[in-house]
Every structure is written in structure tokens, then in C-alpha cells.
Protein backbone atom coordinates (compact mmCIF):
# COMPACT_ATOMS: atom_id res chain seq x y z
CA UNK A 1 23.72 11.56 21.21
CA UNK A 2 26.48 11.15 18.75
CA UNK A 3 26.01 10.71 15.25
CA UNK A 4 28.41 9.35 12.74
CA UNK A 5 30.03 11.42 10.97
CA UNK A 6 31.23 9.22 8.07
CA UNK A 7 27.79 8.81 6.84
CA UNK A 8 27.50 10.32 3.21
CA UNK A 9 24.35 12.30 3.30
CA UNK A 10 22.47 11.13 -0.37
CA UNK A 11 23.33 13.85 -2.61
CA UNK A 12 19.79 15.52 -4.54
CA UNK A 13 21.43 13.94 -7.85
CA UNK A 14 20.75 10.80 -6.77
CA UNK A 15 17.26 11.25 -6.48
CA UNK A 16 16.69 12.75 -9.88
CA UNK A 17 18.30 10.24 -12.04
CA UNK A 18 14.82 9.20 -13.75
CA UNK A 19 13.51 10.95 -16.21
CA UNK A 20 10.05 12.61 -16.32
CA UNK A 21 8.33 9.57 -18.92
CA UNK A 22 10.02 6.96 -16.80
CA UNK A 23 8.92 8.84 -13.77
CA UNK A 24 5.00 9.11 -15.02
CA UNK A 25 5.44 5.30 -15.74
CA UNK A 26 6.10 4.50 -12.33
CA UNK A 27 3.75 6.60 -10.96
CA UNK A 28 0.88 5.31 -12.88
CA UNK A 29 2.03 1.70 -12.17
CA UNK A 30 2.08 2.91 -8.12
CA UNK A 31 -1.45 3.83 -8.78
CA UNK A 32 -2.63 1.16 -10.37
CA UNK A 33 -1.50 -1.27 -7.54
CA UNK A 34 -2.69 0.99 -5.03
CA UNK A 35 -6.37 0.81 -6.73
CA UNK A 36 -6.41 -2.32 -7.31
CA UNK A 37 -4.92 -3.71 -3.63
CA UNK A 38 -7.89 -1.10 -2.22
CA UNK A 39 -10.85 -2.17 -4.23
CA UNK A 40 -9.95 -5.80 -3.82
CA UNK A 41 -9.72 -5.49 -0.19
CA UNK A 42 -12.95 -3.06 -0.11
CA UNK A 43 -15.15 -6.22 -1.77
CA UNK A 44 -14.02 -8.65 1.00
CA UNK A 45 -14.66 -6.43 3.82
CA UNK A 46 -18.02 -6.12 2.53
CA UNK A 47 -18.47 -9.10 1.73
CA UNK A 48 -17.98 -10.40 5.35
CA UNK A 49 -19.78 -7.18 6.85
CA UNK A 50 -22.48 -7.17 4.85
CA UNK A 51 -23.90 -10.60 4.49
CA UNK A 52 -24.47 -12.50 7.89
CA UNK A 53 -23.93 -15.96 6.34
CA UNK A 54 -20.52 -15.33 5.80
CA UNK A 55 -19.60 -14.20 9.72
CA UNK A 56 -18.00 -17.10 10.50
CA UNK A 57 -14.90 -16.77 12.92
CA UNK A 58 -12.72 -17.26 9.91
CA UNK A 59 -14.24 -15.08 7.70
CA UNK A 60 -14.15 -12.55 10.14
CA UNK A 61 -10.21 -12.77 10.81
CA UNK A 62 -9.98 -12.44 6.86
CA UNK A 63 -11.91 -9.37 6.55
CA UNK A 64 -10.08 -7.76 9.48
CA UNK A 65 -6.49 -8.69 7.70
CA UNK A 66 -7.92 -7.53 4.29
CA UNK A 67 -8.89 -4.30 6.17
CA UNK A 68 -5.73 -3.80 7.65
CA UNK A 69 -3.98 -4.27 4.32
CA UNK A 70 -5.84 -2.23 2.51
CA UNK A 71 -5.37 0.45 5.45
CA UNK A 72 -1.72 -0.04 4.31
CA UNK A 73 -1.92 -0.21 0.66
CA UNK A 74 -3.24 3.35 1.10
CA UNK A 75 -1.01 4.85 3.49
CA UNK A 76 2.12 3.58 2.06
């Protein structure tokens, strides 16, 4: 394999331009989204699972998409 050797490798200054409050910000606004794109998908997926009325074939491709995004809400 070659690699390129004009590539600029990202320098470790780059990644610690933010400072720590704007840093915690961030990171508490990550969370936030993450919690609320899990619980959100959690209640649908129950919804559908647990209740035999709503099994339709629709409702059934919604709860498998709201599954697989909150699979990866939580992974990314």
C-alpha cells in the first residue's frame, strides 16, 4: 500500500481549541439529545411491542426504524 505523504497529520492543537465551559456546554447539549432521541424512540418501540392493537404491518416497520435509530443515537 502507499500512503500519501502530503497529508498533514491534524496537529493535537487543533483539537484543544475549546475551552473547558464551552466544552461542558457541548457535552451536556450531546447528552441531552442523546436522552432525549433514546427515550423517544424507547416509548414507540413499546408502544408497538406492547399493545397488540397497534401491530399493524406499518406500525411494525416504524418501531423497527425507531429501534434502529435509537440503536444509533446511542452508539454514536
Amino acid at each position: 500500500l502507499t500512503m500519501n505523504s502530503t497529508a498533514v497529520p491534524p496537529t493535537p492543537a487543533v483539537f484543544k481549541s475549546l475551552n473547558l465551559p464551552l466544552q461542558i456546554i457541548l457535552s451536556a447539549i450531546m447528552i441531552f439529545i442523546l436522552s432525549v432521541s433514546f427515550l423517544g424512540n424507547l416509548v414507540v418501540c413499546l408502544m408497538v411491542y406492547q399493545k397488540a392493537a397497534m401491530r399493524s404491518a406499518i406500525n411494525i416497520l416504524l418501531a423497527s426504524l425507531a429501534f434502529a435509530d435509537m440503536l444509533l443515537a446511542v452508539l454514536n
